[in-house]
C-alpha atoms as a PDB file:
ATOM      1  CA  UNK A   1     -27.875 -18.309 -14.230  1.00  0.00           C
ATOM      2  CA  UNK A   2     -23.854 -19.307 -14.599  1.00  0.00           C
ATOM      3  CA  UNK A   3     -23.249 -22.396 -12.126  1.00  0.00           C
ATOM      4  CA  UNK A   4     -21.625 -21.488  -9.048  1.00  0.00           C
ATOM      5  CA  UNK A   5     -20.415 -24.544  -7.445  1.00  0.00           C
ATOM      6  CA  UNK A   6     -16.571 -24.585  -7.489  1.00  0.00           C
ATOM      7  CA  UNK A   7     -13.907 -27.065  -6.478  1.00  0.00           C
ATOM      8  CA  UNK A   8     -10.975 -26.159  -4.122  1.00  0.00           C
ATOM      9  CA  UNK A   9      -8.295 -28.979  -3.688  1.00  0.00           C
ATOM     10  CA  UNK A  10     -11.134 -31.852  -4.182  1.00  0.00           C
ATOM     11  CA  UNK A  11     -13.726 -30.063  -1.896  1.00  0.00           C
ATOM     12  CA  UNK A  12     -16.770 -29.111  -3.562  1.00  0.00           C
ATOM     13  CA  UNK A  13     -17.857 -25.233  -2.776  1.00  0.00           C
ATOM     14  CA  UNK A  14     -21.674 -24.470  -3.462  1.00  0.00           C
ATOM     15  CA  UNK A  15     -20.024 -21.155  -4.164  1.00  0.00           C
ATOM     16  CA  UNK A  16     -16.922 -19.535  -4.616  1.00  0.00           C
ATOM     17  CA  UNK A  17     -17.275 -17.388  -1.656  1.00  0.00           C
ATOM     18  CA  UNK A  18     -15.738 -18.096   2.243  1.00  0.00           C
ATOM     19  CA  UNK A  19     -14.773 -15.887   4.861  1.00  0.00           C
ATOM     20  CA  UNK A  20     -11.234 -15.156   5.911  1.00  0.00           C
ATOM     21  CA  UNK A  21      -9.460 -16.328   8.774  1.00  0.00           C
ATOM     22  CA  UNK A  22      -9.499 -14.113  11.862  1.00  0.00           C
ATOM     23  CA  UNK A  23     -12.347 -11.994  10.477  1.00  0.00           C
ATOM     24  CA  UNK A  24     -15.443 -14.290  11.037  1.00  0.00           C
ATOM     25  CA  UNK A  25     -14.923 -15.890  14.480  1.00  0.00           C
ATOM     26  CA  UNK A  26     -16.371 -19.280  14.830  1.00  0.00           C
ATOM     27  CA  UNK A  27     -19.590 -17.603  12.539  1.00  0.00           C
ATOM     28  CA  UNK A  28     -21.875 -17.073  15.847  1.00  0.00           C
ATOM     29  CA  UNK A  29     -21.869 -13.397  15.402  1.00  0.00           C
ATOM     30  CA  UNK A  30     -22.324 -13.269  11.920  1.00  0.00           C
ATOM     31  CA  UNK A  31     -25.376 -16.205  12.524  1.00  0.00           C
ATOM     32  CA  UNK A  32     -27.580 -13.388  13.811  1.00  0.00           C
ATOM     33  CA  UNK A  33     -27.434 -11.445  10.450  1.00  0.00           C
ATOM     34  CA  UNK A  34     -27.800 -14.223   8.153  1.00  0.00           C
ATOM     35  CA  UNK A  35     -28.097 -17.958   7.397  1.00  0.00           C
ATOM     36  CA  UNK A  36     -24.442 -19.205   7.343  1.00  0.00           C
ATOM     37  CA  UNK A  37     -25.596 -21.627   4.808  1.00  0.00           C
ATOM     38  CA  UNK A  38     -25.283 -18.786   2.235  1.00  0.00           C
ATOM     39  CA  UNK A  39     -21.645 -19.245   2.406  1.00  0.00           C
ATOM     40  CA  UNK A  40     -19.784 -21.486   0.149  1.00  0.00           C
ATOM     41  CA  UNK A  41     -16.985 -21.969   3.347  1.00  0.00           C
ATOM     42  CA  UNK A  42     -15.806 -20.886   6.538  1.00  0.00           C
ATOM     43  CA  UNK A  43     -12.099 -20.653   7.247  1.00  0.00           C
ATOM     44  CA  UNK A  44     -12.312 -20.279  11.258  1.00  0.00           C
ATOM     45  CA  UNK A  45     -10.305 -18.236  13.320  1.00  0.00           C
ATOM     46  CA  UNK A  46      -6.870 -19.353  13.860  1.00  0.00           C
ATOM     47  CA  UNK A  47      -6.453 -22.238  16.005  1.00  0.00           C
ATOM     48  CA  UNK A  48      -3.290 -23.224  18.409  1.00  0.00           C
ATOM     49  CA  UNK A  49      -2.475 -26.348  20.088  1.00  0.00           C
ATOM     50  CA  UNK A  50      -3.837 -24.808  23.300  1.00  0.00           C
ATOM     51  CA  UNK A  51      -5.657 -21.858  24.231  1.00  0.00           C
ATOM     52  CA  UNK A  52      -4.389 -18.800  23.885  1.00  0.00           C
ATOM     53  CA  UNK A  53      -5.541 -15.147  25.021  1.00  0.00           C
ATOM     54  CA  UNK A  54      -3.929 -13.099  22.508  1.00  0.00           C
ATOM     55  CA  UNK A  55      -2.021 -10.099  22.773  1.00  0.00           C
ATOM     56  CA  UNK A  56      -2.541  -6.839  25.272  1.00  0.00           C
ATOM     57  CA  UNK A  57      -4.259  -3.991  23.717  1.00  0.00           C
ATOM     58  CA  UNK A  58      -4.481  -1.632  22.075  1.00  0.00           C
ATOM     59  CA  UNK A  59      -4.629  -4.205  19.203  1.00  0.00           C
ATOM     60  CA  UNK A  60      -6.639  -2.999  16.677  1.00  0.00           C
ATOM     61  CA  UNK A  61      -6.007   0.010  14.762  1.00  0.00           C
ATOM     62  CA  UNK A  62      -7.785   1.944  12.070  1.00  0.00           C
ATOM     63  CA  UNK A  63      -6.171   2.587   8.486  1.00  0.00           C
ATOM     64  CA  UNK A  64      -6.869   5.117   5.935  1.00  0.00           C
ATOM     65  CA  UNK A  65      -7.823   1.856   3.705  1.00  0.00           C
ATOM     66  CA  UNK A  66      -8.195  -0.516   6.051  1.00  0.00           C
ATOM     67  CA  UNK A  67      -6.922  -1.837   9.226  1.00  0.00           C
ATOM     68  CA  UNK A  68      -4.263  -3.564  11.378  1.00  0.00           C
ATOM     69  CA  UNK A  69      -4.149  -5.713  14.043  1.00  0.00           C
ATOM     70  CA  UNK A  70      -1.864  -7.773  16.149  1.00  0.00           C
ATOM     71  CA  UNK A  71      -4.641  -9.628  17.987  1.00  0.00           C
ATOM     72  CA  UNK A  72      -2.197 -12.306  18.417  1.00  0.00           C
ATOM     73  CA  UNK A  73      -4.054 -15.635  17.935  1.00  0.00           C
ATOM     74  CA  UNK A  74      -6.716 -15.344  20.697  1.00  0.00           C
ATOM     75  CA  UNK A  75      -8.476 -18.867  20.843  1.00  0.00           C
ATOM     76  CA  UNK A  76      -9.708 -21.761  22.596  1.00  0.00           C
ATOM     77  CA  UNK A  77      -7.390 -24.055  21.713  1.00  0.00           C
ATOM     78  CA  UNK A  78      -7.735 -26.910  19.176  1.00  0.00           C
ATOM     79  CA  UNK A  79      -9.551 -28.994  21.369  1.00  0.00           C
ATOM     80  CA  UNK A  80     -12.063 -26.405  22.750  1.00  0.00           C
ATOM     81  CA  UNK A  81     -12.606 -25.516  18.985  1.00  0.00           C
ATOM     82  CA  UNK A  82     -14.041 -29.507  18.551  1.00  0.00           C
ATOM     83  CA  UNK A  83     -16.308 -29.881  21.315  1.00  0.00           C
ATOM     84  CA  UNK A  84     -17.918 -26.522  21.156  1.00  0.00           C
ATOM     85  CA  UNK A  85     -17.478 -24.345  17.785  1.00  0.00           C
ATOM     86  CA  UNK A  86     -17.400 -27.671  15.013  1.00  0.00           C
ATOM     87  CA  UNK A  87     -21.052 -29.025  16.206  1.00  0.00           C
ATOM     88  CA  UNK A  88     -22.188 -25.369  15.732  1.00  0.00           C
ATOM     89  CA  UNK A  89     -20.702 -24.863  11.963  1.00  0.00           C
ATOM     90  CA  UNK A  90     -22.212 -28.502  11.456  1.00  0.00           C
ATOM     91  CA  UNK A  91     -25.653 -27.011  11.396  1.00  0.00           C
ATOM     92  CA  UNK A  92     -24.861 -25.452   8.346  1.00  0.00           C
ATOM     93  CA  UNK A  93     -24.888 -26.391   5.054  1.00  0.00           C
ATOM     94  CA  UNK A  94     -21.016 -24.865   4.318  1.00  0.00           C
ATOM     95  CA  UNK A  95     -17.204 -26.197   4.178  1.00  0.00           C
ATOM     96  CA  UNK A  96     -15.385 -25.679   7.535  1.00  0.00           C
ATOM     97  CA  UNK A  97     -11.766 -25.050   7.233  1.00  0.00           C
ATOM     98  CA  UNK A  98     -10.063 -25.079  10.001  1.00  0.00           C
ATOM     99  CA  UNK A  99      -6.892 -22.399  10.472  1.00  0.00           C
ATOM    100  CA  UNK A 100      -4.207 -23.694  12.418  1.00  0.00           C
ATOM    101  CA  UNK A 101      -0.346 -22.183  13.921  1.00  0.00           C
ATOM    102  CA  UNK A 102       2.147 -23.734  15.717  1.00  0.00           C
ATOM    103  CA  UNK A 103       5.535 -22.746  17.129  1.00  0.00           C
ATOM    104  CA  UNK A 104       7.631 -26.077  16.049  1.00  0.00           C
ATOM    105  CA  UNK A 105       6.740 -29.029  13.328  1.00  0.00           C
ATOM    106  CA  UNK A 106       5.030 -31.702  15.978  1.00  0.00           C
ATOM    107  CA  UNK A 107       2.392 -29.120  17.221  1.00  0.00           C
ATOM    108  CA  UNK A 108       1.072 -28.796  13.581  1.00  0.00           C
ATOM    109  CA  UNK A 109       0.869 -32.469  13.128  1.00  0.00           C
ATOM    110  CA  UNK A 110      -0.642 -32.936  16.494  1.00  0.00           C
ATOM    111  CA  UNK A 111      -3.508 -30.245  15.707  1.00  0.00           C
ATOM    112  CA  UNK A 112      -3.930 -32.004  12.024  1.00  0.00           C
ATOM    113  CA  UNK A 113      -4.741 -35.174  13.544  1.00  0.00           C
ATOM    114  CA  UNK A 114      -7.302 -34.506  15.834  1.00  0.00           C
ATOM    115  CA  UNK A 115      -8.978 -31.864  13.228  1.00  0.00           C
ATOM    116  CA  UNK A 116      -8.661 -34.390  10.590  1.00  0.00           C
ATOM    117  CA  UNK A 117     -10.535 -37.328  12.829  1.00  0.00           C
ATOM    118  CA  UNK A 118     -12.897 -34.672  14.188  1.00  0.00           C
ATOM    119  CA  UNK A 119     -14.136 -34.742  10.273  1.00  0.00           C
ATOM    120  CA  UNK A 120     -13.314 -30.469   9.235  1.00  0.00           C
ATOM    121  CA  UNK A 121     -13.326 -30.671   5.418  1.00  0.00           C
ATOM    122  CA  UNK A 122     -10.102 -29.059   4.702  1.00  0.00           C
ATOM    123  CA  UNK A 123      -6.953 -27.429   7.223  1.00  0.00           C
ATOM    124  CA  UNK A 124      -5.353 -24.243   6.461  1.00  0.00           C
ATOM    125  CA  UNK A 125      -2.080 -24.322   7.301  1.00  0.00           C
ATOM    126  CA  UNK A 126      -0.608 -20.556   8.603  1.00  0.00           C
ATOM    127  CA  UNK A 127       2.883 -20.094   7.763  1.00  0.00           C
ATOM    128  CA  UNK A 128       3.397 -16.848   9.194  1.00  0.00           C
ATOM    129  CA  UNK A 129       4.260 -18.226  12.827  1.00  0.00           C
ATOM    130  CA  UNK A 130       7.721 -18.248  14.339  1.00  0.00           C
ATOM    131  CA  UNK A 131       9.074 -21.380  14.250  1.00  0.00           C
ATOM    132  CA  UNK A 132      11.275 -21.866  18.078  1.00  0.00           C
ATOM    133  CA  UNK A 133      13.424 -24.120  16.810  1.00  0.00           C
ATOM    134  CA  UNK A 134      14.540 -21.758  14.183  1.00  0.00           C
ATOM    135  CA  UNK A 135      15.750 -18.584  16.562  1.00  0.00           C
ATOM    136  CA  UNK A 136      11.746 -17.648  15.672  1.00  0.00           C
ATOM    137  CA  UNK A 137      11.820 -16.777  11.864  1.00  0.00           C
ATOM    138  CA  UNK A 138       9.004 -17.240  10.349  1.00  0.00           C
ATOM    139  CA  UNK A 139       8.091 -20.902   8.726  1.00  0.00           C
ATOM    140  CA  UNK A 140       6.815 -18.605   5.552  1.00  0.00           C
ATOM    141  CA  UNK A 141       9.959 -16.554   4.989  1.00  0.00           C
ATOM    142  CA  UNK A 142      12.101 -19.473   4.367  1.00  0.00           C
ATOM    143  CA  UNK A 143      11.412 -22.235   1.221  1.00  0.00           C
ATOM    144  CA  UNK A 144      13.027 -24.678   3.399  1.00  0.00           C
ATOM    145  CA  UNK A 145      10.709 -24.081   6.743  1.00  0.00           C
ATOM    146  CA  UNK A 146       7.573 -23.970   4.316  1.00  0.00           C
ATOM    147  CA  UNK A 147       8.057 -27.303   2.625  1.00  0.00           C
ATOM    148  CA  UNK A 148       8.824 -28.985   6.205  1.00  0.00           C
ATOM    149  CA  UNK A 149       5.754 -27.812   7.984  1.00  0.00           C
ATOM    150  CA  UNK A 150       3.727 -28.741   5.178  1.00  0.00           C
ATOM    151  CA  UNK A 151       5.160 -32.119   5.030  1.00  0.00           C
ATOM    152  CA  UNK A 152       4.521 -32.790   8.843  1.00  0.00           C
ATOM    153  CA  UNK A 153       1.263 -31.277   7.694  1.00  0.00           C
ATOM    154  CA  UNK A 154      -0.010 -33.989   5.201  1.00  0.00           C
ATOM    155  CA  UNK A 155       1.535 -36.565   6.900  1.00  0.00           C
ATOM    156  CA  UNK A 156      -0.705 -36.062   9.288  1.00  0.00           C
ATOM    157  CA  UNK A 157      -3.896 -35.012   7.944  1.00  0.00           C
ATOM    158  CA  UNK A 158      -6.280 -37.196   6.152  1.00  0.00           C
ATOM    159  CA  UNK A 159      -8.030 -34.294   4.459  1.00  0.00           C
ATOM    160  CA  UNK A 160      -6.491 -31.853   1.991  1.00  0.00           C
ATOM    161  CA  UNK A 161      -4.153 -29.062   3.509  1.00  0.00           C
ATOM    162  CA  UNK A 162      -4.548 -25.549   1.865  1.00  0.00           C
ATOM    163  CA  UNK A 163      -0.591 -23.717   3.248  1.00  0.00           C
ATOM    164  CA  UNK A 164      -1.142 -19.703   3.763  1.00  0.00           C
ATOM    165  CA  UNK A 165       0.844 -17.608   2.329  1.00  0.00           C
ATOM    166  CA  UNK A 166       2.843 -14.560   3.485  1.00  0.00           C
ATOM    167  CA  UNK A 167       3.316 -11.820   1.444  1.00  0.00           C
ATOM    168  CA  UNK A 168       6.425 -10.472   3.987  1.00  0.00           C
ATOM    169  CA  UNK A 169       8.737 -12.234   1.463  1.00  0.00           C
ATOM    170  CA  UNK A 170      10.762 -11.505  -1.710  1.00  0.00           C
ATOM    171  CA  UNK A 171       9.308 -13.880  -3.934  1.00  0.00           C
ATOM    172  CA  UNK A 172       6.098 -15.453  -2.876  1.00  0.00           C
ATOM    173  CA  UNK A 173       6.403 -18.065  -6.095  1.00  0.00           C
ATOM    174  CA  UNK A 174       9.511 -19.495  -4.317  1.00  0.00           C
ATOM    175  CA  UNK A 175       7.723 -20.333  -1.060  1.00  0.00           C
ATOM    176  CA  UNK A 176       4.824 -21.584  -3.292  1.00  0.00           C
ATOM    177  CA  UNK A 177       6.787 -23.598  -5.238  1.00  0.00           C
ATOM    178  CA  UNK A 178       8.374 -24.914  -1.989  1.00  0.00           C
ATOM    179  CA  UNK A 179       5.162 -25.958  -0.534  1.00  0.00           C
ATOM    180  CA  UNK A 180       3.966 -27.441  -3.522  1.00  0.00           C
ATOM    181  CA  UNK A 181       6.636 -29.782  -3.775  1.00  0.00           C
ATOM    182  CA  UNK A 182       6.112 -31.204  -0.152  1.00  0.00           C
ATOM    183  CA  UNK A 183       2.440 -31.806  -1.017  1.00  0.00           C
ATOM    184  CA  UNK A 184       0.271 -28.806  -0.662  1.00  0.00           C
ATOM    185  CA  UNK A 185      -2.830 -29.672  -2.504  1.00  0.00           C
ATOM    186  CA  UNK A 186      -3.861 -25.790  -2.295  1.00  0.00           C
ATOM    187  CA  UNK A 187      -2.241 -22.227  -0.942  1.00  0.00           C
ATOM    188  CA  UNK A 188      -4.481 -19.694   0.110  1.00  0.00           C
ATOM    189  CA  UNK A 189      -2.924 -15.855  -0.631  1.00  0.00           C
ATOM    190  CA  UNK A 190      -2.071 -13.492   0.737  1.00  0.00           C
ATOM    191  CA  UNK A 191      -1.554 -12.934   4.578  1.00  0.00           C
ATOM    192  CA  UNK A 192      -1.876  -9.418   6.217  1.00  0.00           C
ATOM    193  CA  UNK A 193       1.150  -7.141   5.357  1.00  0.00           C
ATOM    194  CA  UNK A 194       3.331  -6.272   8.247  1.00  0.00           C
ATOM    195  CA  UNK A 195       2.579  -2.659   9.280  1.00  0.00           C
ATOM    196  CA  UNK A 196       2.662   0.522  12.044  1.00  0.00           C
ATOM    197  CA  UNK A 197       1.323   3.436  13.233  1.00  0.00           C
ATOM    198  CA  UNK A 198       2.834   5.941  15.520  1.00  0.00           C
ATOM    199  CA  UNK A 199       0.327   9.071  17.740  1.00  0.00           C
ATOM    200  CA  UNK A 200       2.384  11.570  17.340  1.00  0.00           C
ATOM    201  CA  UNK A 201       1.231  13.431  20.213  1.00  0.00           C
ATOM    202  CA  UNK A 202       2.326  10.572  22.585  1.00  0.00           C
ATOM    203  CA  UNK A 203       4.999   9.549  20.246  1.00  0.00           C
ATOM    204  CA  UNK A 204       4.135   5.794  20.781  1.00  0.00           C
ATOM    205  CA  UNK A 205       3.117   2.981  18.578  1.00  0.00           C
ATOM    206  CA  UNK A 206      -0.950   2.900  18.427  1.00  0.00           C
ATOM    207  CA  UNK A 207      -0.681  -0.959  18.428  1.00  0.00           C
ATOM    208  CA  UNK A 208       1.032  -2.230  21.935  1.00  0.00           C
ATOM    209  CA  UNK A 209       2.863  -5.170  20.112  1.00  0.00           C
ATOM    210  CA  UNK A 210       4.388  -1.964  17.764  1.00  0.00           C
ATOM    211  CA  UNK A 211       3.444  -3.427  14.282  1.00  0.00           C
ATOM    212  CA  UNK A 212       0.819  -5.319  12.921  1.00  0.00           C
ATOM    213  CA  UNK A 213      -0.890  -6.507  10.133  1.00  0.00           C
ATOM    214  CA  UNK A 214      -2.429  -4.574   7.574  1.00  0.00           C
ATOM    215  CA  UNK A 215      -5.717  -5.751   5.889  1.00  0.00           C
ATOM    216  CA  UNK A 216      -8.868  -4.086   4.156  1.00  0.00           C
ATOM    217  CA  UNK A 217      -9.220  -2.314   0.267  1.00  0.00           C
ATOM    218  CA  UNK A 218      -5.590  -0.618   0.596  1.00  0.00           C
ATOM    219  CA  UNK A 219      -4.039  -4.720   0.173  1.00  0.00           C
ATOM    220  CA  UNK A 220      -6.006  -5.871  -3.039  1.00  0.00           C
ATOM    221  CA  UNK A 221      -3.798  -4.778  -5.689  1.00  0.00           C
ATOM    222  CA  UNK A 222      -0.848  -6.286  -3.926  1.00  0.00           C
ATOM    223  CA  UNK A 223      -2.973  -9.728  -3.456  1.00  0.00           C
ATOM    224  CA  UNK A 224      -4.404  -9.627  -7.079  1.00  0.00           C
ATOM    225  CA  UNK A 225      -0.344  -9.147  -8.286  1.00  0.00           C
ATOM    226  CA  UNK A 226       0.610 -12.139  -6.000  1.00  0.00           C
ATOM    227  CA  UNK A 227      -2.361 -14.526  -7.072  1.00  0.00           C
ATOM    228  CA  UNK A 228      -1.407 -14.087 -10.647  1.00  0.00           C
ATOM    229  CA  UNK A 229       2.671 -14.714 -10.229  1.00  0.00           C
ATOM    230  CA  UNK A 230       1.676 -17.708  -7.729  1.00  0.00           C
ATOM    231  CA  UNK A 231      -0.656 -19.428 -10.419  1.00  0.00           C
ATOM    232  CA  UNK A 232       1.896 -19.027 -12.931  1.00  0.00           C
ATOM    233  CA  UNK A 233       4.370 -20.914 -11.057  1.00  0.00           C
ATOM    234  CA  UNK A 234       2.309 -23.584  -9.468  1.00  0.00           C
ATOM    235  CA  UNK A 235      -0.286 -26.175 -10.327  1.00  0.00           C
ATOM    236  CA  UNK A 236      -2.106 -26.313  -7.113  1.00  0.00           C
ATOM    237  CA  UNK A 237      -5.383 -23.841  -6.775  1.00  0.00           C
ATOM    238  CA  UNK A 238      -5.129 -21.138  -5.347  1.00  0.00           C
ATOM    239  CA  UNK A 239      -8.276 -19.188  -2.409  1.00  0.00           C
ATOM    240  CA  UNK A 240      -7.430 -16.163  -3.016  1.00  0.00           C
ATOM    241  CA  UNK A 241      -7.778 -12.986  -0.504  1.00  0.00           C
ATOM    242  CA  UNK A 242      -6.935  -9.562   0.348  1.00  0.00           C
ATOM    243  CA  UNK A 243      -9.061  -6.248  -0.001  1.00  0.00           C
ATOM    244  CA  UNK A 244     -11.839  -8.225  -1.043  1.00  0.00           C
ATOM    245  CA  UNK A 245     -15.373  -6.413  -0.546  1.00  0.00           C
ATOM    246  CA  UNK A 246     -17.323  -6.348  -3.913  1.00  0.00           C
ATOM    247  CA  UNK A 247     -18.144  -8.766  -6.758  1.00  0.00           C
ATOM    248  CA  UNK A 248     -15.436  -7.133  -8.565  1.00  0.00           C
ATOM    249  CA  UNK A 249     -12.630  -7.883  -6.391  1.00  0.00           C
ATOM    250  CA  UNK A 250     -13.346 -11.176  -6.407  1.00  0.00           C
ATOM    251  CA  UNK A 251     -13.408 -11.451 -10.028  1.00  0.00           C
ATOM    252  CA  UNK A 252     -10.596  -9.985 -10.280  1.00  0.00           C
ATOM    253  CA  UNK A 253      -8.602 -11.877  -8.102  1.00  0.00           C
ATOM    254  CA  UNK A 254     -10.321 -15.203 -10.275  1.00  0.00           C
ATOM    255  CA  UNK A 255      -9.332 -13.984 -12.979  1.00  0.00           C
ATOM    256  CA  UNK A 256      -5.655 -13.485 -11.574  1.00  0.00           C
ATOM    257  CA  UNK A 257      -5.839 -17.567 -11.180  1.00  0.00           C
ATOM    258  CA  UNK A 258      -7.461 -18.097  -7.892  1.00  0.00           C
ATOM    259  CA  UNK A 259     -10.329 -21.168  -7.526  1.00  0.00           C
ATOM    260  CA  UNK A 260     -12.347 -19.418  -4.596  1.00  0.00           C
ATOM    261  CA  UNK A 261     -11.747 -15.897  -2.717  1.00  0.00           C
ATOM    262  CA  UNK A 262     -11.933 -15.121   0.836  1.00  0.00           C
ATOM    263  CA  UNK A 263     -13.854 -11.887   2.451  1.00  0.00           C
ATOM    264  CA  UNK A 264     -12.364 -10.865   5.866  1.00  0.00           C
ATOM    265  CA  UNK A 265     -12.286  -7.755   6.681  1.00  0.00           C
ATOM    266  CA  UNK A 266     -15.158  -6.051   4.443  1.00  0.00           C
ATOM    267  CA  UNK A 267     -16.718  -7.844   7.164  1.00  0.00           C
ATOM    268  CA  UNK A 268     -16.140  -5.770   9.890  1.00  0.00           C
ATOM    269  CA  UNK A 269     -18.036  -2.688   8.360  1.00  0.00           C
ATOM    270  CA  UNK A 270     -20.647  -4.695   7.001  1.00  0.00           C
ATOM    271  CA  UNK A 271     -21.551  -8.050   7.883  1.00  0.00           C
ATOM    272  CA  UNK A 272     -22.983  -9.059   4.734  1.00  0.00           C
ATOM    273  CA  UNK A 273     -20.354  -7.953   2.390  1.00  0.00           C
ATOM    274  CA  UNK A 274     -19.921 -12.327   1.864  1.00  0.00           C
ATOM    275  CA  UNK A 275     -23.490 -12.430   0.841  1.00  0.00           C
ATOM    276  CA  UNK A 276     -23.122  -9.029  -1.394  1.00  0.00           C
ATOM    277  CA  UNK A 277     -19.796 -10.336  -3.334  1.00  0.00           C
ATOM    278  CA  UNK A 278     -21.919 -13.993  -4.037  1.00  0.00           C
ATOM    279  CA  UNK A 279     -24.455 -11.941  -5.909  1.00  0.00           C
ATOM    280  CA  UNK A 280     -22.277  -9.515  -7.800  1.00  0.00           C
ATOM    281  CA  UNK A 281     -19.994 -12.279  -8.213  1.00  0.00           C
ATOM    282  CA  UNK A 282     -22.674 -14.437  -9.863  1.00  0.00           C
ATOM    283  CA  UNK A 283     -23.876 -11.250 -11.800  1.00  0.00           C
ATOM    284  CA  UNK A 284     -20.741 -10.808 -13.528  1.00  0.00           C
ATOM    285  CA  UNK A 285     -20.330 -14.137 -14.709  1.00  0.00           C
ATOM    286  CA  UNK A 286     -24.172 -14.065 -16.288  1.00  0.00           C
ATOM    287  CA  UNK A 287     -23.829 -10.758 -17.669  1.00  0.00           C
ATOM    288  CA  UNK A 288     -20.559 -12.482 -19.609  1.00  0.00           C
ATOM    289  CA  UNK A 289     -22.669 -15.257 -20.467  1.00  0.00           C
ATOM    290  CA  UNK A 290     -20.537 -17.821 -18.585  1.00  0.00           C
ATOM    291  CA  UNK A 291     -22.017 -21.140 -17.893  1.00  0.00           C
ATOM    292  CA  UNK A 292     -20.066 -21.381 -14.724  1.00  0.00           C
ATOM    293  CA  UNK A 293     -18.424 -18.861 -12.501  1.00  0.00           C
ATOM    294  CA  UNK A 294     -15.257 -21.242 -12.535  1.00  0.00           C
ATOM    295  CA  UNK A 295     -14.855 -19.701 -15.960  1.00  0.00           C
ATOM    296  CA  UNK A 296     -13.210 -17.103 -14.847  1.00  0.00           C
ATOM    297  CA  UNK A 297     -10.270 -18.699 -13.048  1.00  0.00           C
ATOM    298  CA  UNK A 298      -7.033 -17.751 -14.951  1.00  0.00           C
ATOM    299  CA  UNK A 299      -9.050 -15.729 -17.479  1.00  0.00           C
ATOM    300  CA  UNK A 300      -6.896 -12.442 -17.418  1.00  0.00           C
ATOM    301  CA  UNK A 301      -5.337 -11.542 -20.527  1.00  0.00           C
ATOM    302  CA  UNK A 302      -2.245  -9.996 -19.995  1.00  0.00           C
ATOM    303  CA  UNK A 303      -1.335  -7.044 -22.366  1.00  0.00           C
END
């Protein structure tokens, strides 16, 4: 069988398979289905300074492809995460990377400190928050916001920072070319897209915070397109995500350039979909006779 063990940023993956962001929880759920150990990571559900209880609902909402949701960050807090959801990914034999969002500079290198002593083996870094100090644009919409968030970032981390990438932008390479240069040692790619739906009957917005973001099979083209222009600008590797829920979509979205791919919503309708992209995953690469799946990273061949 092709190898599956990948690197990300320095950190070693068993394989080239985590779960999303928002999609997985703190794994507990998903424990009762199967041995998290199967995974090659978990990126955990985003994680503020302090707890937070999210947004009002209705906050979920069905899409012809997929879904959106403006759940709005709903967490324990960055300390709560520690001292009861780290012991309990410690029993596993996987990479915990912990998600984390802040509202000004300080708060993300407060939350990379304590993460980094509290011994996670990488920190995401979401850029899609509104930075307060900035009228509440978004650190991910501006090259300038990006780069000083991820600076505060590594400054304060002792393990590698992976910056998250919003696709709400003009040019994604710009931002990842921004974050880069302050230090990045990965991006992960892409974020939800921003999106709505209206009952017409009532004439309201199904989601109570209006819009939302968009996830699920509908996104993968758009995140496959992205991966590819962001690994032609930078150096850094790349996680790459969106629409994932087969073997396929991960190789293609390898093949675009990315190190490792992220399932997150596939998860929702079927709990092993992580386990059921390893396999196909690892299928693909042995029917192409590759002697590792890492092969296939940057392997398209553009027309």
């Amino acid at each position: 069988m092709s190898e599956m063990k990948v690197s990300l940023a320095g950190v070693e993956l068993k394989n080239p398979i985590v779960v999303a962001s928002g999609t997985f929880g703190f794994g507990r759920e998903y424990g009762a289905f199967y041995d998290l150990s199967e995974l090659g990571g978990i990126c955990a559900k985003g994680l503020t300074l302090h707890r937070r209880e999210g947004n009002p609902p209705p906050r979920i909402a069905e899409t012809p492809m997929g879904m959106l949701n403006s759940v709005g960050l709903q967490n324990p807090g960055v300390d709560g995460f520690i001292e009861e959801d780290l012991p309990f990914l410690r029993q596993y034999d996987l990479k915990v990377i912990a998600n984390i969002s802040g509202n000004t500079p300080e708060e993300y290198g407060v939350m990379c400190e304590k993460l980094s002593a509290a011994g996670v083996d990488m920190i995401e870094v979401n850029i899609s928050c509104p930075n307060v100090k900035a009228g509440g644009l978004a650190y991910g919409t501006r090259p300038e916001l990006a780069a000083e968030v991820t600076e505060v970032a590594k400054s304060h981390s002792t393990v590698p920072v992976m910056v998250k990438l919003s696709p709400n932008v003009t040019d994604i390479t710009e931002i990842a070319r921004a974050v880069e240069g302050a230090g990045a040692d990965a991006v992960s790619l892409i974020n939800t897209l921003r999106g709505m739906r209206i009952d017409v009957n009532t004439r309201r917005p199904i989601l109570k915070m209006n819009t939302g973001g968009m996830s699920g099979p509908a996104v993968l083209p758009v995140a496959v397109r992205m991966v590819w222009e962001v690994a032609g600008a930078v150096k850094i590797p790349i996680l790459g995500m969106g629409g994932v829920s087969k073997g396929e979509d991960a190789a293609q979205l390898m093949l675009a350039g990315a190190s490792a791919v992220a399932v997150g919503t596939a998860c929702f309708a079927d709990p092993f979909a992580p386990v059921r992209a390893r396999d196909e995953l690892a299928a693909i690469a042995e029917r192409q006779g590759l002697r590792s799946v890492s092969e296939l990273t940057g392997g398209v061949k553009p027309w």
